[in-house]
N, C-alpha and C. Protein backbone atom coordinates (compact mmCIF):
# COMPACT_ATOMS: atom_id res chain seq x y z
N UNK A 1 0.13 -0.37 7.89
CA UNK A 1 0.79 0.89 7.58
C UNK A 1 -0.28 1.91 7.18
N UNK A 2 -0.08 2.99 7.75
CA UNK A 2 -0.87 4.11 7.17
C UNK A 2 -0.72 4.61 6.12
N UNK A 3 -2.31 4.98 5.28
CA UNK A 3 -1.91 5.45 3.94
C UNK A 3 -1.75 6.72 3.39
N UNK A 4 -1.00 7.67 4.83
CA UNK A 4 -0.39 9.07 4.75
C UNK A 4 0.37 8.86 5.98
N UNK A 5 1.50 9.83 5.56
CA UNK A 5 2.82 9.93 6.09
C UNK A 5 2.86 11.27 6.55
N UNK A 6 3.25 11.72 7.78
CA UNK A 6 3.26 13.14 8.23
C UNK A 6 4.74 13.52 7.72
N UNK A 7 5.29 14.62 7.82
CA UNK A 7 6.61 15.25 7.83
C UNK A 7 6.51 17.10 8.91
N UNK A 8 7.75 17.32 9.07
CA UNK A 8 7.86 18.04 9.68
C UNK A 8 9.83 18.87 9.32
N UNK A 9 9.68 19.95 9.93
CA UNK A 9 10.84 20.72 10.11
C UNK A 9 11.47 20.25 11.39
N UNK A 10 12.48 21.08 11.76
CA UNK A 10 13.13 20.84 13.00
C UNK A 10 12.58 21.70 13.72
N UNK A 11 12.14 22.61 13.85
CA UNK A 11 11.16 23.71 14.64
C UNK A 11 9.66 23.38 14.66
N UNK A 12 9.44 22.75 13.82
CA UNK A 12 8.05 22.10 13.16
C UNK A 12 7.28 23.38 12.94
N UNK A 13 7.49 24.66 12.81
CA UNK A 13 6.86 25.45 11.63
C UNK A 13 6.05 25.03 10.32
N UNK A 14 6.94 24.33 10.42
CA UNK A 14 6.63 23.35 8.72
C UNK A 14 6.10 22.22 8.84
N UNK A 15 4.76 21.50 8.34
CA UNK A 15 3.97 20.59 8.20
C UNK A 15 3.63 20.10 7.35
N UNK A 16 3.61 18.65 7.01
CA UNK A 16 3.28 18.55 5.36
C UNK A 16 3.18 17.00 5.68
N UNK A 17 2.21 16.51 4.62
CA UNK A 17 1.72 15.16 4.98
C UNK A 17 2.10 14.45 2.82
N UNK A 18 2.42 13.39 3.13
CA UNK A 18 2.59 12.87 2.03
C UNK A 18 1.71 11.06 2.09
N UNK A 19 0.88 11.00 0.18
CA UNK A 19 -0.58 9.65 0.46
C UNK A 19 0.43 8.64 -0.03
N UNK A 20 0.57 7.73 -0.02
CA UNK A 20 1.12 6.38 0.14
C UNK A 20 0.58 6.05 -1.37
N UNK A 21 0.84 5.54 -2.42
CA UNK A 21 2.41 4.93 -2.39
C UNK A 21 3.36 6.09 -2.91
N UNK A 22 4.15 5.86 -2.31
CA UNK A 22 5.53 6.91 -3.12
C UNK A 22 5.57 6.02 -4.37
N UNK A 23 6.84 7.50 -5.09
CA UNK A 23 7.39 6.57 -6.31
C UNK A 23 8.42 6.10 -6.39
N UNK A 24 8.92 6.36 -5.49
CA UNK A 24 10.70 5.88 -5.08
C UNK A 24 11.37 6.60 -3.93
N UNK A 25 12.56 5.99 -3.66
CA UNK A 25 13.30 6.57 -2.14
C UNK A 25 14.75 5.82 -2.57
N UNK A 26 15.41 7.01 -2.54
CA UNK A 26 16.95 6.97 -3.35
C UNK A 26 18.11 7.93 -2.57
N UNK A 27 19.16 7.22 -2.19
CA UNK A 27 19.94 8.53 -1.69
C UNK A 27 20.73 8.98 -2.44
N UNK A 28 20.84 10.43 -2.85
CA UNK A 28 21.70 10.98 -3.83
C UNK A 28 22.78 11.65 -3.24
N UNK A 29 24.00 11.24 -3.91
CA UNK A 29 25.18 12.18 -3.51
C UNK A 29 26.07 12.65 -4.11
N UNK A 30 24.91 13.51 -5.22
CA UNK A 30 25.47 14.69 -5.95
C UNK A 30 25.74 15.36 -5.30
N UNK A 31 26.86 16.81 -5.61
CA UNK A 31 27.52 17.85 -4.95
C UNK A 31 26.88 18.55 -4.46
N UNK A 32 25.25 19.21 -5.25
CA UNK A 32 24.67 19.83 -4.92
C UNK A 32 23.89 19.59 -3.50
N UNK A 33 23.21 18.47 -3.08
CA UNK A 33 22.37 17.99 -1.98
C UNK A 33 23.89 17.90 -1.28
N UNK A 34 25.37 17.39 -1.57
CA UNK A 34 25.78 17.42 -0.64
C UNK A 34 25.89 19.11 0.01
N UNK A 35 26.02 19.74 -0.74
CA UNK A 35 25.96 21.10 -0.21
C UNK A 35 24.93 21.92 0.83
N UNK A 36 24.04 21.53 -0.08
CA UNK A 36 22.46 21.69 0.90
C UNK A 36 22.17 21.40 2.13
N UNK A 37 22.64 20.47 2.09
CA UNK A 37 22.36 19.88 3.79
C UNK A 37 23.91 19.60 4.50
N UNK A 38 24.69 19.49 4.05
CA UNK A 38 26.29 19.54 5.18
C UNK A 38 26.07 17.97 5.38
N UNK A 39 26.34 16.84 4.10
CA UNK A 39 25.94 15.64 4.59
C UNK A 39 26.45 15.11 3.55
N UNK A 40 27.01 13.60 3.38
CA UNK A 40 27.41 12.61 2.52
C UNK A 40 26.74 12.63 1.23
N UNK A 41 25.48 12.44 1.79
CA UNK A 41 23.83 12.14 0.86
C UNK A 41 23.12 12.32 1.70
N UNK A 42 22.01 12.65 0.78
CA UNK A 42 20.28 12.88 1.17
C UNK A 42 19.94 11.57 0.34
N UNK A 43 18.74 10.79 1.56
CA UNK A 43 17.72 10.68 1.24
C UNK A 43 16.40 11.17 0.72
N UNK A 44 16.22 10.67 -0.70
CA UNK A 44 15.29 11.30 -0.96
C UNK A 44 13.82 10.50 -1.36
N UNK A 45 13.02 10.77 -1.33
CA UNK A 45 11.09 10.09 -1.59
C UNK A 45 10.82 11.12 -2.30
N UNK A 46 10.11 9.90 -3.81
CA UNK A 46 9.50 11.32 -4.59
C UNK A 46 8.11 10.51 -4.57
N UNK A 47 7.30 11.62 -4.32
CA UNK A 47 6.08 11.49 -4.57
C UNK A 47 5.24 12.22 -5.64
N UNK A 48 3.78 12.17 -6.16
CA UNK A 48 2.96 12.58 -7.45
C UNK A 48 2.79 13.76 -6.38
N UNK A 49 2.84 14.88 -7.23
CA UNK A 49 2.04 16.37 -6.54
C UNK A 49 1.19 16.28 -6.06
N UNK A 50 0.14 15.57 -6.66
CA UNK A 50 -1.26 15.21 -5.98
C UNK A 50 -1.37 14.36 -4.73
N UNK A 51 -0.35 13.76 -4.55
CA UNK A 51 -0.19 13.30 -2.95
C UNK A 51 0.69 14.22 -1.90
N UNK A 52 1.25 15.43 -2.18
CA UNK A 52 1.90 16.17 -1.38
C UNK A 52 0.65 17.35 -1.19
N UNK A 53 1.10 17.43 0.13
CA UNK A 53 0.15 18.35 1.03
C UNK A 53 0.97 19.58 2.26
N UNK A 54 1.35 20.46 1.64
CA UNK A 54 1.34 21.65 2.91
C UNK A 54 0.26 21.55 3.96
N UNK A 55 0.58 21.16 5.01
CA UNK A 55 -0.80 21.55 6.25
C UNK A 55 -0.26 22.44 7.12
N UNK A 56 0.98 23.02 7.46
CA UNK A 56 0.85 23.92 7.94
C UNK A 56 2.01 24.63 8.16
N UNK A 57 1.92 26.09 7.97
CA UNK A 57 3.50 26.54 7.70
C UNK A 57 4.16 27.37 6.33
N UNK A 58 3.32 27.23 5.01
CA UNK A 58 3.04 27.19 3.88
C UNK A 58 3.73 28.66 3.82
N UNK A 59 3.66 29.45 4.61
CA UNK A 59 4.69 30.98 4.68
C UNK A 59 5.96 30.84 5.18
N UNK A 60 6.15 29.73 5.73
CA UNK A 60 7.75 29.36 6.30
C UNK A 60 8.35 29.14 5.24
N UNK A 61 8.01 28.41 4.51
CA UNK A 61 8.74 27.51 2.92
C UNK A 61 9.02 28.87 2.31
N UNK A 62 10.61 28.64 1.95
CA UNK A 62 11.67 29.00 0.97
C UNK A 62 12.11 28.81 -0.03
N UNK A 63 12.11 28.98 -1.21
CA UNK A 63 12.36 27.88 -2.04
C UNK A 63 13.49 28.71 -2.45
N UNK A 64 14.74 28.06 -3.24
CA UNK A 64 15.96 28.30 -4.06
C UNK A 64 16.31 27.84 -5.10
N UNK A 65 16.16 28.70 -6.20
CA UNK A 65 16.63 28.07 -7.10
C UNK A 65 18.17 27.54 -7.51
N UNK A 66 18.13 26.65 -6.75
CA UNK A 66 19.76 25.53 -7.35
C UNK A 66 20.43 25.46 -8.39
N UNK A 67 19.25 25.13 -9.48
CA UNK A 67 19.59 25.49 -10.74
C UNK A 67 18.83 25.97 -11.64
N UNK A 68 18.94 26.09 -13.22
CA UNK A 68 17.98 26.73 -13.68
C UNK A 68 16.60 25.96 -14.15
N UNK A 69 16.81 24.40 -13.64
CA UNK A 69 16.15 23.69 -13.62
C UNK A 69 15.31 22.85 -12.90
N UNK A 70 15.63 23.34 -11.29
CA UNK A 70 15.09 22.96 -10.05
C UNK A 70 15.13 23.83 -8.90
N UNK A 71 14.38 23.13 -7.99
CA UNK A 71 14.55 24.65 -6.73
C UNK A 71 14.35 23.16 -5.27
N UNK A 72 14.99 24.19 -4.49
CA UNK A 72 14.72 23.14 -3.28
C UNK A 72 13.91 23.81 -1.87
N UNK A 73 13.55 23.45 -1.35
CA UNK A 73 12.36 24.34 -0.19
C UNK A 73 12.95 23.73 1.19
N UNK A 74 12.93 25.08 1.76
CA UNK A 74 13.71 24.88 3.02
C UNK A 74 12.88 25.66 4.05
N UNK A 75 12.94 25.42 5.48
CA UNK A 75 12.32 26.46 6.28
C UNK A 75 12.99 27.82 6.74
N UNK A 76 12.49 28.63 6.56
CA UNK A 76 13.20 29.62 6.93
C UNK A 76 12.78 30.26 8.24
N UNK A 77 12.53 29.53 9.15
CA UNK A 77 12.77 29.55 11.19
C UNK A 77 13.84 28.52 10.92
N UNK A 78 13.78 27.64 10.53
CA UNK A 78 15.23 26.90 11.32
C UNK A 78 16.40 26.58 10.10
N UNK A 79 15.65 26.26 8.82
CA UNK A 79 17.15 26.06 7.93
C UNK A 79 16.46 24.85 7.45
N UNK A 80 16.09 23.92 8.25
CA UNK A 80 15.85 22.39 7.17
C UNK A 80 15.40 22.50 5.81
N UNK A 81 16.32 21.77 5.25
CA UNK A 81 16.06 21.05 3.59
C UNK A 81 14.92 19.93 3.76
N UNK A 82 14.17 20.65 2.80
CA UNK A 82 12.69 19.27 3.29
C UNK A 82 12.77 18.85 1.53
N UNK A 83 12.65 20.19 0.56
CA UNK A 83 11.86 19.46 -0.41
C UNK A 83 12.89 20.02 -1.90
N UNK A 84 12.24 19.10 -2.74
CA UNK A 84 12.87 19.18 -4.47
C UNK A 84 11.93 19.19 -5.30
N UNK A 85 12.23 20.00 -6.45
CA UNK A 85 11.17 19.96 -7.75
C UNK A 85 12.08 20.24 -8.69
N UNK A 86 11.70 19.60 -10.05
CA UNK A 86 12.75 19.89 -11.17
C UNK A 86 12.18 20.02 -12.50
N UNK A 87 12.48 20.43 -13.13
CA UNK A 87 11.43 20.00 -14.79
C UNK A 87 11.87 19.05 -15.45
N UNK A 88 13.35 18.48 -14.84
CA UNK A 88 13.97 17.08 -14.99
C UNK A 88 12.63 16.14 -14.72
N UNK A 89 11.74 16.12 -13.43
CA UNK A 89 11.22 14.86 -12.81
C UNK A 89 9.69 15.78 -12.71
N UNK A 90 8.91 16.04 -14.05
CA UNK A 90 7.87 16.80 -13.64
C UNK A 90 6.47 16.11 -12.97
N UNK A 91 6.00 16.94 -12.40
CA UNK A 91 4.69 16.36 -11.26
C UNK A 91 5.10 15.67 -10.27
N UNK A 92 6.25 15.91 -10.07
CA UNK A 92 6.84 15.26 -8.75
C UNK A 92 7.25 16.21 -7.76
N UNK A 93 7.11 15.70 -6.69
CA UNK A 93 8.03 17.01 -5.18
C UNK A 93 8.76 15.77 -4.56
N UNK A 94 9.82 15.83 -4.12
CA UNK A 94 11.11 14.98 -4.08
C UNK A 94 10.98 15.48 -2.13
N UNK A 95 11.08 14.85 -1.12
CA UNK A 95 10.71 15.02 0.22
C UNK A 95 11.83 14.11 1.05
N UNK A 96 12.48 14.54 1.84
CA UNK A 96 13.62 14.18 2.45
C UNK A 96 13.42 12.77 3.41
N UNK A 97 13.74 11.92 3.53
CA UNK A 97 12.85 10.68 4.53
C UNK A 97 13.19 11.14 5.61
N UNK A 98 14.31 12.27 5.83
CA UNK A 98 14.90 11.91 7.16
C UNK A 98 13.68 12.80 7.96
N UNK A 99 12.98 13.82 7.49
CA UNK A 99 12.15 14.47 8.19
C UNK A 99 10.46 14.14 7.89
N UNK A 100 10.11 13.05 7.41
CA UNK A 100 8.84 12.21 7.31
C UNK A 100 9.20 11.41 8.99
N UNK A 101 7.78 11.37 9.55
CA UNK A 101 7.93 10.77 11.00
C UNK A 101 7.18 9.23 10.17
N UNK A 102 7.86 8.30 10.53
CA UNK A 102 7.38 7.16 10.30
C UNK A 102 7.53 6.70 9.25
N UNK A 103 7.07 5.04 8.91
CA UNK A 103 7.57 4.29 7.76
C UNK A 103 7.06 4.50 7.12
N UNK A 104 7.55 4.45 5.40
CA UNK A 104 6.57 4.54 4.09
C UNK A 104 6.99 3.09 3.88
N UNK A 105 6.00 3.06 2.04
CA UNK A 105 5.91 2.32 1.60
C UNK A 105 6.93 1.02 1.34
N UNK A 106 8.44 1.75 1.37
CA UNK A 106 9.51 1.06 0.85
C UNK A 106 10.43 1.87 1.48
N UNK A 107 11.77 1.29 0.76
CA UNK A 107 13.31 1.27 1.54
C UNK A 107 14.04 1.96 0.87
N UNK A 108 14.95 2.58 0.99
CA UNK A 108 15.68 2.97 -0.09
C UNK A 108 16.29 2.04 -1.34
N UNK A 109 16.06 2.47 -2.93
CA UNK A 109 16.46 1.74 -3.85
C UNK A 109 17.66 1.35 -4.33
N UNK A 110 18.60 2.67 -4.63
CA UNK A 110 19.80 2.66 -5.20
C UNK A 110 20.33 4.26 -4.34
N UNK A 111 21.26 4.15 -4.77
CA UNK A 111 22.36 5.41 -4.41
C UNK A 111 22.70 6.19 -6.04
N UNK A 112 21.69 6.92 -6.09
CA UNK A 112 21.79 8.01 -7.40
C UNK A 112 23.30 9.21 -7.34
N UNK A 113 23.46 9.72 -8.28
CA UNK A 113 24.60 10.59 -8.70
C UNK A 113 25.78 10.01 -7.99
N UNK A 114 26.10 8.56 -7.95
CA UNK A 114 27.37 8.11 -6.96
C UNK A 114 28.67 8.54 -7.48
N UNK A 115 28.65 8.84 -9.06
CA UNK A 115 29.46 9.10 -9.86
C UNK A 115 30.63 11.08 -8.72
N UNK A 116 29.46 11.28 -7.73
CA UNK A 116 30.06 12.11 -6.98
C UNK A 116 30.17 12.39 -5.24
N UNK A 117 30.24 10.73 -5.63
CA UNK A 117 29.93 10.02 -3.69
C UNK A 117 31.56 11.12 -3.40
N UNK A 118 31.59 11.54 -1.93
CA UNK A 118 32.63 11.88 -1.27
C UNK A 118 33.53 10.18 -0.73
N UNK A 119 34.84 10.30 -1.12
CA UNK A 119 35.38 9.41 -0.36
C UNK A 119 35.83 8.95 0.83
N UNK A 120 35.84 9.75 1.72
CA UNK A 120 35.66 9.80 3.28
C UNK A 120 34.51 9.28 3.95
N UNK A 121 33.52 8.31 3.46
CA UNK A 121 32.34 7.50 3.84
C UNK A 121 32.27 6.58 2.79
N UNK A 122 32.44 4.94 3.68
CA UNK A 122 32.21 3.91 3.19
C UNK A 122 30.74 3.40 3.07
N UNK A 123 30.46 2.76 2.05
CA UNK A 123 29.05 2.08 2.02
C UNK A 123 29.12 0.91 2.57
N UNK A 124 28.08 0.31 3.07
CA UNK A 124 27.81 -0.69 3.45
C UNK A 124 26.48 -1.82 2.72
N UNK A 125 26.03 -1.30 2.04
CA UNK A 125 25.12 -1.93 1.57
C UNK A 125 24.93 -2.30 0.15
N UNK A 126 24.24 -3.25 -0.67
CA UNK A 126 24.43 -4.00 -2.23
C UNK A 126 23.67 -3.18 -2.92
N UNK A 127 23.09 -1.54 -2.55
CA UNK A 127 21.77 -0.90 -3.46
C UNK A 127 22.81 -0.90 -4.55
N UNK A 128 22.19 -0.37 -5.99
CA UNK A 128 22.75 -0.26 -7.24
C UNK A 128 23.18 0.91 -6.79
N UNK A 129 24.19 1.39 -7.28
CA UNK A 129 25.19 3.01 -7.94
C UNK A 129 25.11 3.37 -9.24
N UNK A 130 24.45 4.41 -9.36
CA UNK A 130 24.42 4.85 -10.40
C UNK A 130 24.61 6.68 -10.59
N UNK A 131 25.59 6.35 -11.63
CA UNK A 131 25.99 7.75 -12.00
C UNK A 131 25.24 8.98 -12.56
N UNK A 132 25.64 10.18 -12.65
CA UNK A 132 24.45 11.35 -12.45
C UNK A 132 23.45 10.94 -13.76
């Protein structure tokens, strides 16, 4: 396995490489990410700041503040939700798996904020649930 991970947008405007090891990979399906992206849950990979890397695109990135405690970065040529930061989870940037090309370190752990899973999608799998 390689010990950097590329990522990309859907236009690929946006470039960004993340160094191996992450610190976790969790899908959350709080209201908010469900909002963000038009989806059940996001997958999410958080990595140390010091392993996240803009390489190219760095004027495309959008960021929004969600709340008054986080912001999320999106491209603004096409719309993709790539990234998270919070003062909840500091020195961390939170990076979507679905738009990293290739395998990281690990699998997804648990299913975070389930306490606001939509009920119209069944799980299939034994990760832990845990509420916001």
């Amino acid at each position: 396995m390689s010990e950097t991970v590329e990522g990309r947008c859907l236009c690929h405007a946006v470039h960004y490489r993340i160094e191996l090891p992450t610190l976790w990979c969790s899908h959350c399906h709080c209201s908010m990410c469900q909002q963000a992206h038009g989806a059940a849950f996001v997958t999410w990979v958080g990595v140390a700041e010091e392993r996240f890397t803009v390489t190219a695109g760095k004027r495309a990135i959008a960021w929004h503040a969600s709340s008054t405690e986080a912001e999320r970065g999106f491209c603004k040529e096409c719309g993709s939700s790539l990234f998270f930061r919070s003062e909840r989870w500091p020195g961390e940037v939170h990076v979507t798996r679905a738009n990293l090309v290739g395998d990281i370190d690990r699998e997804p752990q648990a299913h975070a904020f389930y306490d606001a899973h939509v009920d119209w999608l069944k799980l299939g799998d034994d990760l832990p649930r845990k509420a916001g």
